[in-house]
N, C-alpha and C. Protein backbone atom coordinates (compact mmCIF):
# COMPACT_ATOMS: atom_id res chain seq x y z
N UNK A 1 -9.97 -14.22 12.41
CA UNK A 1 -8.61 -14.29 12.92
C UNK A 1 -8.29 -13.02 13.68
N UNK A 2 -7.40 -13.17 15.09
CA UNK A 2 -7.76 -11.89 15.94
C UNK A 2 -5.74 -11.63 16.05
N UNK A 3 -5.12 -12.14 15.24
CA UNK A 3 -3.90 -11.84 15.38
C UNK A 3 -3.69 -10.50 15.39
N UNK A 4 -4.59 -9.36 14.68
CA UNK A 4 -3.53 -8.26 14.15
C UNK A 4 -4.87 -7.08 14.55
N UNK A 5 -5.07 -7.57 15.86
CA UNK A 5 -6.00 -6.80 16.52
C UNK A 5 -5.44 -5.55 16.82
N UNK A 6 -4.15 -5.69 17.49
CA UNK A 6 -3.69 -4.06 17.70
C UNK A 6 -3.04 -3.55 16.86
N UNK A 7 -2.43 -4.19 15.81
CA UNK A 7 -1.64 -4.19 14.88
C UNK A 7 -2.84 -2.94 13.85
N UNK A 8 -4.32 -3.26 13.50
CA UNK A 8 -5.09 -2.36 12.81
C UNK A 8 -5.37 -1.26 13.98
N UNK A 9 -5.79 -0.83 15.10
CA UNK A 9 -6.15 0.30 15.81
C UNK A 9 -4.42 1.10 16.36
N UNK A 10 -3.47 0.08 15.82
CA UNK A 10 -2.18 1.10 15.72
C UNK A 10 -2.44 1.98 14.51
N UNK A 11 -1.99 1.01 13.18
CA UNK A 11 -1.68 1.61 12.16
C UNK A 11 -2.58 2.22 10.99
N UNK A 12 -4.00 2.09 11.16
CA UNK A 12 -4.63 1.92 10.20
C UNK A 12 -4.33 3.05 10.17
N UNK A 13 -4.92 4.33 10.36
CA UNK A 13 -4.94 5.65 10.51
C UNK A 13 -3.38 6.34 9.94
N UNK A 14 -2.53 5.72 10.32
CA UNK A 14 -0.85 6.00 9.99
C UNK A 14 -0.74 5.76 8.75
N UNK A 15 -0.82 4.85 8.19
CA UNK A 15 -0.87 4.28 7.11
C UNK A 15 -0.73 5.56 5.94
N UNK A 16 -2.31 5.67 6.14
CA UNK A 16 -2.69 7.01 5.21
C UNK A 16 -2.07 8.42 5.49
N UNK A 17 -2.06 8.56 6.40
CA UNK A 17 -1.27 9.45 6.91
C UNK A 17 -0.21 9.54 6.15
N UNK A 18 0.87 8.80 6.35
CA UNK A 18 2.10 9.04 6.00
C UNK A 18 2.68 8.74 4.44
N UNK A 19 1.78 9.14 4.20
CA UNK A 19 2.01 9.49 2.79
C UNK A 19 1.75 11.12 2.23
N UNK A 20 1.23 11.77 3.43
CA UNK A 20 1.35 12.99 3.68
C UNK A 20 2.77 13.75 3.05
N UNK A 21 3.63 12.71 3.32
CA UNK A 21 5.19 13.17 3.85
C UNK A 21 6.10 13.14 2.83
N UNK A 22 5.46 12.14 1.65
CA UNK A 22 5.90 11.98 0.81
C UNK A 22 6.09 12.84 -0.45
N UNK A 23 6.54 13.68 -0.99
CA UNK A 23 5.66 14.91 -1.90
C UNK A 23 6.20 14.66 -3.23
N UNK A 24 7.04 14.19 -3.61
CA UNK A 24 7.44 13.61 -5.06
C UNK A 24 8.75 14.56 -5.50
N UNK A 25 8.81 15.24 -4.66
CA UNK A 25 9.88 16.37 -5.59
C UNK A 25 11.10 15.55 -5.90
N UNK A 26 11.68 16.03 -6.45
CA UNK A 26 13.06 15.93 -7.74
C UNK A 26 14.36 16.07 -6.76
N UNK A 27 13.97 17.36 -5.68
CA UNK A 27 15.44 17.77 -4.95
C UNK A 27 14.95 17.83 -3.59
N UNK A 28 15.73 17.67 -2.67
CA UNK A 28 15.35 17.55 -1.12
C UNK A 28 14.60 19.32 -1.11
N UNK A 29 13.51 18.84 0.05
CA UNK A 29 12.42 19.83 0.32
C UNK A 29 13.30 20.70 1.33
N UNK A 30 12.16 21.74 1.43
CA UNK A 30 12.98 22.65 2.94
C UNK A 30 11.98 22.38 3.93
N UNK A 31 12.48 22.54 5.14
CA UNK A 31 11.35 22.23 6.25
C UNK A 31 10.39 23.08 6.17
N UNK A 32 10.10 24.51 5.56
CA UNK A 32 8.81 25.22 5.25
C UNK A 32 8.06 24.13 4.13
N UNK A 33 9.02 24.08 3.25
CA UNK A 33 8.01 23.50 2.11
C UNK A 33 7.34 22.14 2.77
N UNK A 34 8.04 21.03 3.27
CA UNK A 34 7.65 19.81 3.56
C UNK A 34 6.64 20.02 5.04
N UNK A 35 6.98 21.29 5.77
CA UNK A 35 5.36 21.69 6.68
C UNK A 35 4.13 21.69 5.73
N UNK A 36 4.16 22.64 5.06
CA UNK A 36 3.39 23.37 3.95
C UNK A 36 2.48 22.50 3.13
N UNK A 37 3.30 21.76 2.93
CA UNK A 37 2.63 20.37 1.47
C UNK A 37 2.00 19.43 2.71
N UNK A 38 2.59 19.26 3.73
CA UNK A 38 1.97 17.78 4.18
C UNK A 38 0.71 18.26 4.75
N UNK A 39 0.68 19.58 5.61
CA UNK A 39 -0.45 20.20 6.12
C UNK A 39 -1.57 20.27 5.10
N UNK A 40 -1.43 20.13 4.08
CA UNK A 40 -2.06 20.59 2.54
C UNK A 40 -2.72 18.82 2.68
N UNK A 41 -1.91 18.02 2.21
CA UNK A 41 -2.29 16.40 2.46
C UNK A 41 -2.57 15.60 3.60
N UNK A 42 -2.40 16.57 4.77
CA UNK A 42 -3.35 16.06 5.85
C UNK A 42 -4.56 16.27 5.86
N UNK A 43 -5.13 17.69 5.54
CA UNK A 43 -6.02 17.99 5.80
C UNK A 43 -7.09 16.95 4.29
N UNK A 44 -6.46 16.87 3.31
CA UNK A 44 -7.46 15.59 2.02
C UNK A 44 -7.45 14.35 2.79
N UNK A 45 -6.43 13.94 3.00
CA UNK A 45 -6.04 12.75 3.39
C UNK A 45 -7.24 12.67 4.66
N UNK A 46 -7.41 13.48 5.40
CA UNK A 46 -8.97 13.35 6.38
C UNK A 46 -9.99 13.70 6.27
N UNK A 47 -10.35 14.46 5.00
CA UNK A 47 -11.22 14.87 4.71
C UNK A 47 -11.66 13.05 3.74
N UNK A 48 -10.93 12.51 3.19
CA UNK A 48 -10.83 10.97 2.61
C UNK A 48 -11.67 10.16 3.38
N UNK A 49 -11.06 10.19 5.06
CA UNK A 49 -11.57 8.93 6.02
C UNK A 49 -12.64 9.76 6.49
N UNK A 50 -13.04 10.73 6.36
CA UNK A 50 -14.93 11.30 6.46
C UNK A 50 -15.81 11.34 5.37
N UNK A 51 -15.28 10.92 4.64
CA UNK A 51 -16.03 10.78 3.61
C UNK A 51 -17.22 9.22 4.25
N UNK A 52 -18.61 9.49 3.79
CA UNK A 52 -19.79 8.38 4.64
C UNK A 52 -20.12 7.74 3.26
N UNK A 53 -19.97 8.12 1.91
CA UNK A 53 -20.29 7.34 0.80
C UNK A 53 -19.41 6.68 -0.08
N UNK A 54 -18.38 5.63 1.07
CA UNK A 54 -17.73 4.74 0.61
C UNK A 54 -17.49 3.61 1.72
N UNK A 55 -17.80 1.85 0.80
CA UNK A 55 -17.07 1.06 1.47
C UNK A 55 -16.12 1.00 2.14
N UNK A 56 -15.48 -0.27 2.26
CA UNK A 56 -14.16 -0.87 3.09
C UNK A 56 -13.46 -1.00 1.89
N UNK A 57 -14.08 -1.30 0.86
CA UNK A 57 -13.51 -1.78 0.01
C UNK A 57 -13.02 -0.38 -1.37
N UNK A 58 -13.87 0.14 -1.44
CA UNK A 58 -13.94 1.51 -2.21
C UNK A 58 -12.77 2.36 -1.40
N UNK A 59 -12.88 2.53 -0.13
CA UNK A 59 -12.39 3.43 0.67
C UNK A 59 -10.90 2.85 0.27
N UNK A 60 -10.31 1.30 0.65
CA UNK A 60 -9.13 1.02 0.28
C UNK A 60 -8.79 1.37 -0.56
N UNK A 61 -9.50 1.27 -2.05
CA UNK A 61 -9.32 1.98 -3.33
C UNK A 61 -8.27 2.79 -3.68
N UNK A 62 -8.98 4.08 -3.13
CA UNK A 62 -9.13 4.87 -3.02
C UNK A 62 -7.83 4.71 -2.18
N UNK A 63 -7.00 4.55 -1.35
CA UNK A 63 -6.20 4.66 -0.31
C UNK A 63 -4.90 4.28 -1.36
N UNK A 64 -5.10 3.21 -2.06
CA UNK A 64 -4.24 2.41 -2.90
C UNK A 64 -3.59 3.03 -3.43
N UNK A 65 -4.99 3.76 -4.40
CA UNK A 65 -4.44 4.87 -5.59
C UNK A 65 -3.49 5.93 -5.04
N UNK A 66 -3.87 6.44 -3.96
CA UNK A 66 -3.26 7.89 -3.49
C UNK A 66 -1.77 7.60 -2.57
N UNK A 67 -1.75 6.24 -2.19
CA UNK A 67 -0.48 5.99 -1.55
C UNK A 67 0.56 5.39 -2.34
N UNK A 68 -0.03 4.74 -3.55
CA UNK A 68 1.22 3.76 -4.38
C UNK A 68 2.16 4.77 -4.45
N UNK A 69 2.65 5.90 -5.05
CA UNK A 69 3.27 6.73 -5.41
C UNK A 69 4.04 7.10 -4.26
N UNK A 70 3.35 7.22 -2.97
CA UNK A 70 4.01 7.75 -1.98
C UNK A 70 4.50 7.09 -1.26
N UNK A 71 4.19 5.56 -1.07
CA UNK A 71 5.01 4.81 0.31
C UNK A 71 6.17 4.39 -0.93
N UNK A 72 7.61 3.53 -0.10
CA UNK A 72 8.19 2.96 -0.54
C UNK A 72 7.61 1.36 -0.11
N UNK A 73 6.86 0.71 -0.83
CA UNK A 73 5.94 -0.27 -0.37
C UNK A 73 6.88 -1.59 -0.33
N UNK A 74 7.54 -1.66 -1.16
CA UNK A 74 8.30 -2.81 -1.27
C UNK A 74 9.80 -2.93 -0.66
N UNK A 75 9.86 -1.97 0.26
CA UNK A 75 10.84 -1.87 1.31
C UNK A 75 10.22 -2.11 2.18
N UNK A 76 9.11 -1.58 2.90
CA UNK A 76 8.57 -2.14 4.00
C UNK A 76 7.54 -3.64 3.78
N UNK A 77 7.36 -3.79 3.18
CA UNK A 77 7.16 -5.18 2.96
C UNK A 77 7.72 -6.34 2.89
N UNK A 78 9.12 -6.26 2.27
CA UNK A 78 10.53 -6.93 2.63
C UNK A 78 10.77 -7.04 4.20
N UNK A 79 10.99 -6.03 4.96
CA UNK A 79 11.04 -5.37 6.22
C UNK A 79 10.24 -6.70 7.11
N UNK A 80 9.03 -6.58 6.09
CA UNK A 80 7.75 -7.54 7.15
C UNK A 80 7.93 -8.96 7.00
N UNK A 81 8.55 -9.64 6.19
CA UNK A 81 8.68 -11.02 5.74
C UNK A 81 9.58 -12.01 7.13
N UNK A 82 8.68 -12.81 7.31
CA UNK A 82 9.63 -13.62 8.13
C UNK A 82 11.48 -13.60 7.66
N UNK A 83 12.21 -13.78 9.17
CA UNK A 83 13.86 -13.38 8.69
C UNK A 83 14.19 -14.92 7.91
N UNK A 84 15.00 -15.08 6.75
CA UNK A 84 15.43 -16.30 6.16
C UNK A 84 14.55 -16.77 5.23
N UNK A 85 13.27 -15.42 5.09
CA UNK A 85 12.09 -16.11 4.15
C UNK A 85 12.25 -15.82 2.84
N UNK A 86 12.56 -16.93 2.05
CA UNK A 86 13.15 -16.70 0.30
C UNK A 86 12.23 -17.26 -0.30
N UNK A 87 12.05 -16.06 -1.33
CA UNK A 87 10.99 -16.40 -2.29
C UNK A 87 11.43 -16.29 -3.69
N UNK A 88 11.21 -17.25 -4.45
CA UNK A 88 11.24 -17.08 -6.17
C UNK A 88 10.57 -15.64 -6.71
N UNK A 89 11.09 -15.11 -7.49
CA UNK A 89 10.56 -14.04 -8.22
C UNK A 89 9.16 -13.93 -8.52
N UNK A 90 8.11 -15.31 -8.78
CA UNK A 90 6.70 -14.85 -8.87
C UNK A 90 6.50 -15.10 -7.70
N UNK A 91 6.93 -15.42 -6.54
CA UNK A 91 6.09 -15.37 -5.31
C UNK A 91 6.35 -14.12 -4.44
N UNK A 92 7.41 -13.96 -5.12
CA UNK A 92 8.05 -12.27 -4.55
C UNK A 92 7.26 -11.10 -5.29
N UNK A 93 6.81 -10.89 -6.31
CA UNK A 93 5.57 -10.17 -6.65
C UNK A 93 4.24 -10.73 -6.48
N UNK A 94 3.94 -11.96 -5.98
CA UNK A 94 2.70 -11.88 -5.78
C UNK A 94 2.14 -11.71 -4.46
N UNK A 95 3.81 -11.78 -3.17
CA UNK A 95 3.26 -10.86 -1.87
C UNK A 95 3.35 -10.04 -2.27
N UNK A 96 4.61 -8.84 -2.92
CA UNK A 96 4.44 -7.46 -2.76
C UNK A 96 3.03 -7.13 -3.55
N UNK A 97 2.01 -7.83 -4.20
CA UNK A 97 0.68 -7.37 -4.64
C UNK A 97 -0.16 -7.60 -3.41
N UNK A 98 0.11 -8.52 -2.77
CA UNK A 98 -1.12 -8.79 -1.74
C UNK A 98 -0.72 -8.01 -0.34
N UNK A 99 0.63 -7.60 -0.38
CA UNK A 99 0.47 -7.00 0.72
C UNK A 99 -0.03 -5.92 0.44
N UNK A 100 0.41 -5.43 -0.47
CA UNK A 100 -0.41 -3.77 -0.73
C UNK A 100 -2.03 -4.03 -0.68
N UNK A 101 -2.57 -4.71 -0.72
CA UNK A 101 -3.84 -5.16 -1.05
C UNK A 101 -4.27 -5.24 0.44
N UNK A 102 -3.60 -6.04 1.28
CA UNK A 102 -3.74 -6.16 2.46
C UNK A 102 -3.63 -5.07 3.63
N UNK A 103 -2.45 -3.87 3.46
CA UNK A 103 -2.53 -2.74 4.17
C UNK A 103 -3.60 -1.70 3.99
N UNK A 104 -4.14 -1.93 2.53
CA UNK A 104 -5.11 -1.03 1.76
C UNK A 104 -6.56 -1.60 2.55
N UNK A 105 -6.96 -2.48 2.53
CA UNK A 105 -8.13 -2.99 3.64
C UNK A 105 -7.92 -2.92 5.06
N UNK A 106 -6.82 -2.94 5.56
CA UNK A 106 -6.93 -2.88 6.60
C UNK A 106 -7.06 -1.38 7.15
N UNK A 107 -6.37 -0.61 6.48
CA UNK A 107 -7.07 0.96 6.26
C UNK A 107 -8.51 1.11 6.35
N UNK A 108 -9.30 0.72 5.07
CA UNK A 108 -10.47 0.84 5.14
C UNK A 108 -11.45 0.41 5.87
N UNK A 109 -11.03 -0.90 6.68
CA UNK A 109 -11.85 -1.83 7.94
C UNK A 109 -11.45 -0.88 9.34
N UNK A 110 -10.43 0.18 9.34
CA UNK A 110 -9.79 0.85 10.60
C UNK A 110 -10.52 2.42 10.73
N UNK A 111 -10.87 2.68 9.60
CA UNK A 111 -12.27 3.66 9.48
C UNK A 111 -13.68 3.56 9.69
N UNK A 112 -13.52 2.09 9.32
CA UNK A 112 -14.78 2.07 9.64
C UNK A 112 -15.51 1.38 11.13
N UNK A 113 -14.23 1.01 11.87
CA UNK A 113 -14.25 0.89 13.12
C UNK A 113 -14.12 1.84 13.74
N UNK A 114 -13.08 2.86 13.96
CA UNK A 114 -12.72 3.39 14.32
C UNK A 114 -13.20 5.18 14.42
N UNK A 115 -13.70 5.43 12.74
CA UNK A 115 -14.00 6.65 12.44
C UNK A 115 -13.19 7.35 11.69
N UNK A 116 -13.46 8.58 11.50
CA UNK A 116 -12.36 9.49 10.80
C UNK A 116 -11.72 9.86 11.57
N UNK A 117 -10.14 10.54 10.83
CA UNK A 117 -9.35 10.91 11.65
C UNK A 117 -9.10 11.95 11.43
N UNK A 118 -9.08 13.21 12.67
CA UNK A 118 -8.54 14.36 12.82
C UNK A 118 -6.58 14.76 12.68
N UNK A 119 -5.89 15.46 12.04
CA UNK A 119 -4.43 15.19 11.97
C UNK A 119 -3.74 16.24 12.42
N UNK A 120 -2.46 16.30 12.74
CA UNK A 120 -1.56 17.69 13.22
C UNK A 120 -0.29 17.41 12.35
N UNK A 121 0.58 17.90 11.73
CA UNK A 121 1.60 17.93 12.10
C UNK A 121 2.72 18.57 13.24
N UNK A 122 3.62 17.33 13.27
CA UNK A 122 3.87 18.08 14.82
C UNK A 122 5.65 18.45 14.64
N UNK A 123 5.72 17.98 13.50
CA UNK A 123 7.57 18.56 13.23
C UNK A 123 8.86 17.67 12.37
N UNK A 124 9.51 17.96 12.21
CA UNK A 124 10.58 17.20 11.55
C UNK A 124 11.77 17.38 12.34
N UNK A 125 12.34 16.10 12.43
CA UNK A 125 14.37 16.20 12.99
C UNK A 125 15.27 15.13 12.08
N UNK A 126 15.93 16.67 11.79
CA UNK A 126 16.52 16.58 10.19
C UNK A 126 17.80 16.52 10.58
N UNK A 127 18.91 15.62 10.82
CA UNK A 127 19.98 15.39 11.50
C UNK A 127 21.25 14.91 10.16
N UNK A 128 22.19 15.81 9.97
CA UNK A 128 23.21 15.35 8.67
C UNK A 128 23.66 13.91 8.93
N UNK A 129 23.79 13.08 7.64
CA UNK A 129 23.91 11.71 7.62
C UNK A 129 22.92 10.91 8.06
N UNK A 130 21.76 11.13 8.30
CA UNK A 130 20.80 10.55 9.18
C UNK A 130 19.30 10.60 8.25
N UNK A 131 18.74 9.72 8.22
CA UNK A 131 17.25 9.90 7.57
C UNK A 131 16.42 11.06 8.33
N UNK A 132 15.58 12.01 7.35
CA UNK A 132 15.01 12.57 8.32
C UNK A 132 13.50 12.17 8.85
N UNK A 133 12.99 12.74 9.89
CA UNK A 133 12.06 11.84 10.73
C UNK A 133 11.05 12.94 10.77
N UNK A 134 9.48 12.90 10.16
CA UNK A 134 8.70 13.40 10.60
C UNK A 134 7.17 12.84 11.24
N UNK A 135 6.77 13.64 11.88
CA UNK A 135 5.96 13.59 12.96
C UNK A 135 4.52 14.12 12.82
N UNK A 136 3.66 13.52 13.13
CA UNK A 136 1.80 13.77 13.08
C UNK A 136 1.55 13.13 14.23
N UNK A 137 0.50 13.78 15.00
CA UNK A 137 -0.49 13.29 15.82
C UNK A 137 -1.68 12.85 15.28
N UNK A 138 -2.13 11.79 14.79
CA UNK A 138 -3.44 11.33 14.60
C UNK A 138 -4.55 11.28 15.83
N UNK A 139 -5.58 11.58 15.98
CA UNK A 139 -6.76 11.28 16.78
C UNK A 139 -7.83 10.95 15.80
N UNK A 140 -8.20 9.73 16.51
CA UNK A 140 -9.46 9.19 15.63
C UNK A 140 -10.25 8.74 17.15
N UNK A 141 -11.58 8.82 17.09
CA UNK A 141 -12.50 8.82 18.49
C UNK A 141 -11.88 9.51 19.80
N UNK A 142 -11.45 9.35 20.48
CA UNK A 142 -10.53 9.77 21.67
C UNK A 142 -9.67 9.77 21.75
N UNK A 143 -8.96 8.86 21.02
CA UNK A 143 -7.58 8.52 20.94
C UNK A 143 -6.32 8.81 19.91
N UNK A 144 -5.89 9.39 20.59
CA UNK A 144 -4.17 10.62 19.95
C UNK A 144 -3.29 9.35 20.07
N UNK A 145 -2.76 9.74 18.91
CA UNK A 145 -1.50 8.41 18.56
C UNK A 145 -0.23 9.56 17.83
N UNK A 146 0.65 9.22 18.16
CA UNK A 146 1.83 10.13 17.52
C UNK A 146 2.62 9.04 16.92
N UNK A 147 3.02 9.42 15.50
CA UNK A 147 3.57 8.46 14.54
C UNK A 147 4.75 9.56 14.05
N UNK A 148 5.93 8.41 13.65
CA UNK A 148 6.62 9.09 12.83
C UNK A 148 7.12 8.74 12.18
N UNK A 149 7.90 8.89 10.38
CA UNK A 149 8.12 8.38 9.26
C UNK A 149 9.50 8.28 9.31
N UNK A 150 9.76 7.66 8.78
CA UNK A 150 11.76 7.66 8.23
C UNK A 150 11.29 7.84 6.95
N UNK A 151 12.10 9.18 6.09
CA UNK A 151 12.08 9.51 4.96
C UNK A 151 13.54 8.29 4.16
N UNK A 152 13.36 7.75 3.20
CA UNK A 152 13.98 6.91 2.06
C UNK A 152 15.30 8.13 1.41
N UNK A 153 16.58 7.68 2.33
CA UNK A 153 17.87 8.41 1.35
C UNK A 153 17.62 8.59 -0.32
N UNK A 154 16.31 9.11 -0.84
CA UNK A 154 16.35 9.33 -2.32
C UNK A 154 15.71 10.66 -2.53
N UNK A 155 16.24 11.43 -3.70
CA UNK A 155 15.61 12.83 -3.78
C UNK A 155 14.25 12.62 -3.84
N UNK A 156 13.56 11.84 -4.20
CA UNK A 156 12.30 12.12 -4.03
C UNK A 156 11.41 11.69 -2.54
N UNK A 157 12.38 11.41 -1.31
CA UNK A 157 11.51 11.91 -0.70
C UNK A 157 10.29 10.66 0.03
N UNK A 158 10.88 9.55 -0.62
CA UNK A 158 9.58 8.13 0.00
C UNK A 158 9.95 7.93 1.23
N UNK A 159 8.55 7.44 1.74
CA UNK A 159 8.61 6.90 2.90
C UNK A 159 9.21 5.68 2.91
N UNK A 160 10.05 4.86 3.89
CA UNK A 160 11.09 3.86 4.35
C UNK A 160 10.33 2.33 5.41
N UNK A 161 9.98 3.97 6.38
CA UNK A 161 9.78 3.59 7.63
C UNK A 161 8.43 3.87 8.68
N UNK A 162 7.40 3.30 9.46
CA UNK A 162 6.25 3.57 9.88
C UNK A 162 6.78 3.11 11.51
N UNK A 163 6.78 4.11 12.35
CA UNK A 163 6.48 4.12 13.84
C UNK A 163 5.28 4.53 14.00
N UNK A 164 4.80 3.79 15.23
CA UNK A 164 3.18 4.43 15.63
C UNK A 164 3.71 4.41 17.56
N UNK A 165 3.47 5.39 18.12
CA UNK A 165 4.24 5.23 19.57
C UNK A 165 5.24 4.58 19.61
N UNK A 166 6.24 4.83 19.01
CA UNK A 166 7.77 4.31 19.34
C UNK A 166 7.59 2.86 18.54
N UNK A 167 6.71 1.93 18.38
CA UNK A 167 6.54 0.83 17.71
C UNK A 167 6.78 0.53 15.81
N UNK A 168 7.56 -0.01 15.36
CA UNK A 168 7.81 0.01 14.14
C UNK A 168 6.96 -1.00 13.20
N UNK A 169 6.18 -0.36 12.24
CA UNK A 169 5.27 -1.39 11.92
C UNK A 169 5.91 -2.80 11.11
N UNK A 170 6.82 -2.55 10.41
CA UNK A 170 7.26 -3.46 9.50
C UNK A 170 7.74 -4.89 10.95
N UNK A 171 8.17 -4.43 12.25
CA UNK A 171 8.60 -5.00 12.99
C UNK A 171 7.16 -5.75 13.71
N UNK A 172 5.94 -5.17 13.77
CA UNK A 172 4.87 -5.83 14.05
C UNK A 172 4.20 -6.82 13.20
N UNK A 173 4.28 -6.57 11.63
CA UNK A 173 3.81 -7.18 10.88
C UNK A 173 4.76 -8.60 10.87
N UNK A 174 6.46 -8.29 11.17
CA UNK A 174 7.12 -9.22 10.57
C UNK A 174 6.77 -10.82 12.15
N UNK A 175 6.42 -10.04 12.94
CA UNK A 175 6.05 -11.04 13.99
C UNK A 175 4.82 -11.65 13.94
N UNK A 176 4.02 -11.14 13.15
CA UNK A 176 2.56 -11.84 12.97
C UNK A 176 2.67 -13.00 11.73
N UNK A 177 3.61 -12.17 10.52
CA UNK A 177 3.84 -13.00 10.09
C UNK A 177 4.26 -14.34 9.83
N UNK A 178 5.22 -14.35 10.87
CA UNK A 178 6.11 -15.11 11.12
C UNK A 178 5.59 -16.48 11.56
N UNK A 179 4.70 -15.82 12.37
CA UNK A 179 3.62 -17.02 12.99
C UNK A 179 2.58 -17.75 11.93
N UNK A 180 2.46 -17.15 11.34
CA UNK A 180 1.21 -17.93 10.16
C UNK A 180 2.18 -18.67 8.82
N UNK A 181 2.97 -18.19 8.50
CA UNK A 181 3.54 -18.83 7.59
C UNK A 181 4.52 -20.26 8.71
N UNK A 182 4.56 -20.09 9.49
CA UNK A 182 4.92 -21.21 10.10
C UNK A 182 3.93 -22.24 10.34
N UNK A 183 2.70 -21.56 10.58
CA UNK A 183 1.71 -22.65 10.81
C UNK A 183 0.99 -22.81 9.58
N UNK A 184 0.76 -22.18 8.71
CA UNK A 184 0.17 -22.64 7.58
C UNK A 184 0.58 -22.43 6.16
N UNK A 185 2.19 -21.96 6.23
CA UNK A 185 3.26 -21.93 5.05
C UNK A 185 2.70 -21.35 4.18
N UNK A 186 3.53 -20.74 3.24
CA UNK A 186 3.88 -19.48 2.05
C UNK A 186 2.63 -19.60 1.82
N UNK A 187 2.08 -20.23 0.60
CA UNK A 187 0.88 -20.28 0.03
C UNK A 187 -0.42 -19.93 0.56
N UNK A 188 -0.36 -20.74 1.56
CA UNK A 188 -1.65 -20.18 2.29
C UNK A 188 -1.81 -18.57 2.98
N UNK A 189 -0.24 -18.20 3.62
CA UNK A 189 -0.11 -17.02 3.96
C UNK A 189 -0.91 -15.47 3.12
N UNK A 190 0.04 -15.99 1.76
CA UNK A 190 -0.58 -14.68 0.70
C UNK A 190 -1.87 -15.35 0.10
N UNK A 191 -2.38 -16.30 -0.07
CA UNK A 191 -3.93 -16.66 -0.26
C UNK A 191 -4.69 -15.53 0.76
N UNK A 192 -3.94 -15.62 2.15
CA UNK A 192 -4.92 -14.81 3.20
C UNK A 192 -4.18 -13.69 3.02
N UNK A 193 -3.51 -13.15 2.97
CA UNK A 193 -3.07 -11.74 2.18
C UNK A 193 -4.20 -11.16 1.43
N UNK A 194 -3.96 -12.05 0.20
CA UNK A 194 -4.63 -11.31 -1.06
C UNK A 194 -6.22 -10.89 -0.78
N UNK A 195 -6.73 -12.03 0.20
CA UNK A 195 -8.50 -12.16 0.12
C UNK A 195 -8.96 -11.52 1.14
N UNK A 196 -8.23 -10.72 2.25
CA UNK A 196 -8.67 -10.03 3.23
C UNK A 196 -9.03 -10.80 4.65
N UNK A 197 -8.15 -11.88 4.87
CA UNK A 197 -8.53 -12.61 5.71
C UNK A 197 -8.15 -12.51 6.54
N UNK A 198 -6.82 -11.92 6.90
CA UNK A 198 -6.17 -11.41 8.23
C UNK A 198 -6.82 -10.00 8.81
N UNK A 199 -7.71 -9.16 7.81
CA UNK A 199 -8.31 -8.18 8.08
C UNK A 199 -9.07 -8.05 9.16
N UNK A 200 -8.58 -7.27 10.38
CA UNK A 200 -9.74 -8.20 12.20
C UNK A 200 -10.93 -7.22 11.14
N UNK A 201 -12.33 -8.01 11.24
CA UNK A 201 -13.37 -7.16 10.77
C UNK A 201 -14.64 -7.13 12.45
């Protein structure tokens, strides 16, 4: 399936990334500290996608473990759901399992196409009343991509929101989506969720 062809050489790389941004604290960071820490988790976080003695599948793992904590996953996953799409309570946890399952491979299939990725941070704009927004340049093979996060109105600090060049991912996913659950409805949708089937390999 070639739907989410640009959709993985956007985001795969971001993905991991931006959990960089996330740092867990208790009370809003200062812009030294939140330079400081993410530069600290950029540089693992790529030292991760160079790593040569792991799968697609290991590598997701591995991506799973280190991001659950840090994305707000089940906001942007909501975000991604076709608009008017209502789900009963077990079908509403059994996408938010498969999507995580599903961003987590598509990570690990975007490394291993793609390569490791080199990272920068490139800044924060921290505006009163306003989420604040920070910024990385990813390069993986030739290609520099500048992404930036919407930090989650909560003291600790989660990620909300994923831009990759001005493009919002929850807004890419929710259009791919949209299309498959129309043509082959709920069930089948997170069946191909869960099993890696939308994954372009």
């Amino acid at each position: 399936m070639r739907l989410f062809r640009k959709y993985f050489s956007r985001y795969g790389h971001a993905i991991l990334l931006a959990c960089a941004l996330t740092l867990g604290a208790m009370h809003p960071a200062s812009a030294q500290d939140l330079e400081d820490q993410t530069t600290q988790l950029l540089h693992a976080l790529d030292a991760l996608s160079a790593r040569a003695d792991m799968t697609v599948e290991t590598r997701a793992d591995a991506f799973l473990a280190l991001a659950e904590s840090r994305f707000e996953f089940d906001t942007i996953a909501a975000a991604s759901l076709p608009r008017n799409q209502s789900l009963s309570p077990a079908t509403q946890a059994d996408y938010l399992a498969a999507f995580r399952t599903h961003l987590s491979l598509s990570y690990g299939e975007t490394v291993r196409r793609f390569g490791p990725s080199t990272s920068r941070f490139v800044g924060l704009r921290q505006r009163q009343d306003r989420p604040t927004i920070a910024f990385v340049d990813t390069t993986s093979g030739t290609t520099t991509r500048r992404s930036s996060w919407g930090l989650c109105p909560t003291p600790n600090l989660r990620i909300c929101s994923i831009d990759v060049d001005g493009v919002r991912l929850s807004r890419q996913l929710r259009a791919d989506f949209t299309k498959i659950v129309a043509r082959d409805g709920i069930a089948a949708f997170l069946e191909a969720l869960r099993s890696g089937a939308l994954v372009q390999r």
